[in-house]
Every structure is written in C-alpha cells, then in structure tokens.
Protein backbone atom coordinates (compact mmCIF):
# COMPACT_ATOMS: atom_id res chain seq x y z
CA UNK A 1 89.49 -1.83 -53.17
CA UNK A 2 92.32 -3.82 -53.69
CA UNK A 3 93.62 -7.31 -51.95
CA UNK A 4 97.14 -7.23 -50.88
CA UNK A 5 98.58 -10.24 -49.98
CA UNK A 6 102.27 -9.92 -47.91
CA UNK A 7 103.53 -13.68 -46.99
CA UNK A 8 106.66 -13.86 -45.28
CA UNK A 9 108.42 -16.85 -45.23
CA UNK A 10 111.03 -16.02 -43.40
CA UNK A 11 111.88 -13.50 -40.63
CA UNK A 12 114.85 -13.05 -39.04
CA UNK A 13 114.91 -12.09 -35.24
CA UNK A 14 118.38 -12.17 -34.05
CA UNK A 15 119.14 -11.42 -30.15
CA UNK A 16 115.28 -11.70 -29.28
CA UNK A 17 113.88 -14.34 -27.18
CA UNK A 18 113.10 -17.58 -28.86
CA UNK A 19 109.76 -17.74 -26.09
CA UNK A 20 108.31 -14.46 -27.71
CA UNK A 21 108.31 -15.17 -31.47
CA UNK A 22 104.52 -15.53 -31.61
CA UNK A 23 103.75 -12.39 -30.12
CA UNK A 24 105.99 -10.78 -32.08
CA UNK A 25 104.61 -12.65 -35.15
CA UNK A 26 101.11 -11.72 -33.85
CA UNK A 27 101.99 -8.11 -33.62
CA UNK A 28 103.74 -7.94 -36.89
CA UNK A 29 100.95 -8.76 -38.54
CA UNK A 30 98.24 -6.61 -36.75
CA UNK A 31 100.49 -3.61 -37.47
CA UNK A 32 101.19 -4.42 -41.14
CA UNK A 33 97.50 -5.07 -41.67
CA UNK A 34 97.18 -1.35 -39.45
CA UNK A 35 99.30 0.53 -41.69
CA UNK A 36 98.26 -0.92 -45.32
CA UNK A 37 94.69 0.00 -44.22
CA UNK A 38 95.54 3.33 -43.37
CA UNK A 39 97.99 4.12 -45.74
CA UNK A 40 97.60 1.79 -48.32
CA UNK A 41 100.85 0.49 -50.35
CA UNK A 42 101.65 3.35 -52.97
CA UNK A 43 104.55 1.67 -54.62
CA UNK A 44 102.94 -1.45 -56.41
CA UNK A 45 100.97 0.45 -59.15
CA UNK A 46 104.59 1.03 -60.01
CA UNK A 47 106.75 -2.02 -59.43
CA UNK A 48 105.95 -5.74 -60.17
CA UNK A 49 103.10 -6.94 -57.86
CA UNK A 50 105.72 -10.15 -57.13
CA UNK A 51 108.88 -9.67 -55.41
CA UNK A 52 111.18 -12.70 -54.30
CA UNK A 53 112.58 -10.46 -51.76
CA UNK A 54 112.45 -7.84 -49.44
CA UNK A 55 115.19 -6.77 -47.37
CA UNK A 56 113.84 -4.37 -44.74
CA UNK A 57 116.37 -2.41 -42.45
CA UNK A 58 117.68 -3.23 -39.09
CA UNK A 59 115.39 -2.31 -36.68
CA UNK A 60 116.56 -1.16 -33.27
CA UNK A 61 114.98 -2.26 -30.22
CA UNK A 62 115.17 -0.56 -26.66
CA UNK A 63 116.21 -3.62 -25.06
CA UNK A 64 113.20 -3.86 -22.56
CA UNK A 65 110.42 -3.69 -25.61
CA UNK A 66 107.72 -6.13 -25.33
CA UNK A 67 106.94 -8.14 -27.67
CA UNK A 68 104.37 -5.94 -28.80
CA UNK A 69 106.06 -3.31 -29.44
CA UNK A 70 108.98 -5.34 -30.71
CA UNK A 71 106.52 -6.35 -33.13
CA UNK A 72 105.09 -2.86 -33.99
CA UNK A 73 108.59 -1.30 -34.70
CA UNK A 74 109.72 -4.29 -36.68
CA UNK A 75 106.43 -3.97 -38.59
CA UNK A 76 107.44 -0.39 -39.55
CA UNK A 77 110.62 -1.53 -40.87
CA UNK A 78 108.97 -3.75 -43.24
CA UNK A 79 106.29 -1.19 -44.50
CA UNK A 80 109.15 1.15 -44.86
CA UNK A 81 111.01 -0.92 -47.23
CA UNK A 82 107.70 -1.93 -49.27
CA UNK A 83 107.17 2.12 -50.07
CA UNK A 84 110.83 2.25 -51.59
C-alpha cells in the first residue's frame, strides 16, 4: 500500500460563510481521505508524484448546502482534477 500525501495550502471559498470554513475544511478532508481509499489515485504512477498546483473546477453549490455537504462536493472537485 501506498502513502499519499495531499497538502493544500490554499483553498479558495468565495461567496461561502467565513463562520463555516472549518467544517468545510473538516469535511474536505474526510471525503478526500473517503474517495482515495476507495478508489485510490490512478494518475500518479503516470505523472510526477509533486505538483505545485492543482486547479480543480468550480464547484456549484445549492445555496442552502451545509457545510458538510459543501465540503463533500468541493472534495469531488478536487479528486476530479487529481485523476486528469
């Protein structure tokens, strides 16, 4: 098995409220850690293990999401652009 380290050092949540950025944060990372479990990354046995940067797509909210499911959905996003 292999350790897979993601650190994000910066997130960008426009139009969400400042008061939920730890739950979203906190859900974020249970989901990432969800779906590299269960799915694994496929695309780093064939790009460099390092990347700088990682631009994930917009992810749209239904404006009365929690912030858990904020979180989950924005988590997606970011697996999604990983697997590219």
């Amino acid at each position: 098995m292999k350790e897979v380290t993601l650190r994000i050092d910066e997130l960008v949540l426009r139009g969400l409220p400042a008061a939920h950025r730890y739950a979203i944060a906190d859900a974020i990372q249970q989901e990432l850690t969800r779906l590299v479990g269960a799915h694994g990354l496929p695309a780093i046995g064939s790009r460099s293990r390092h990347q700088d940067r990682v631009q994930a797509p917009q992810a749209m909210l239904p404006a009365d999401a929690s912030p858990d499911r904020a979180g989950r959905i924005i988590a997606r996003a970011i697996y999604g652009s990983l697997n590219r």
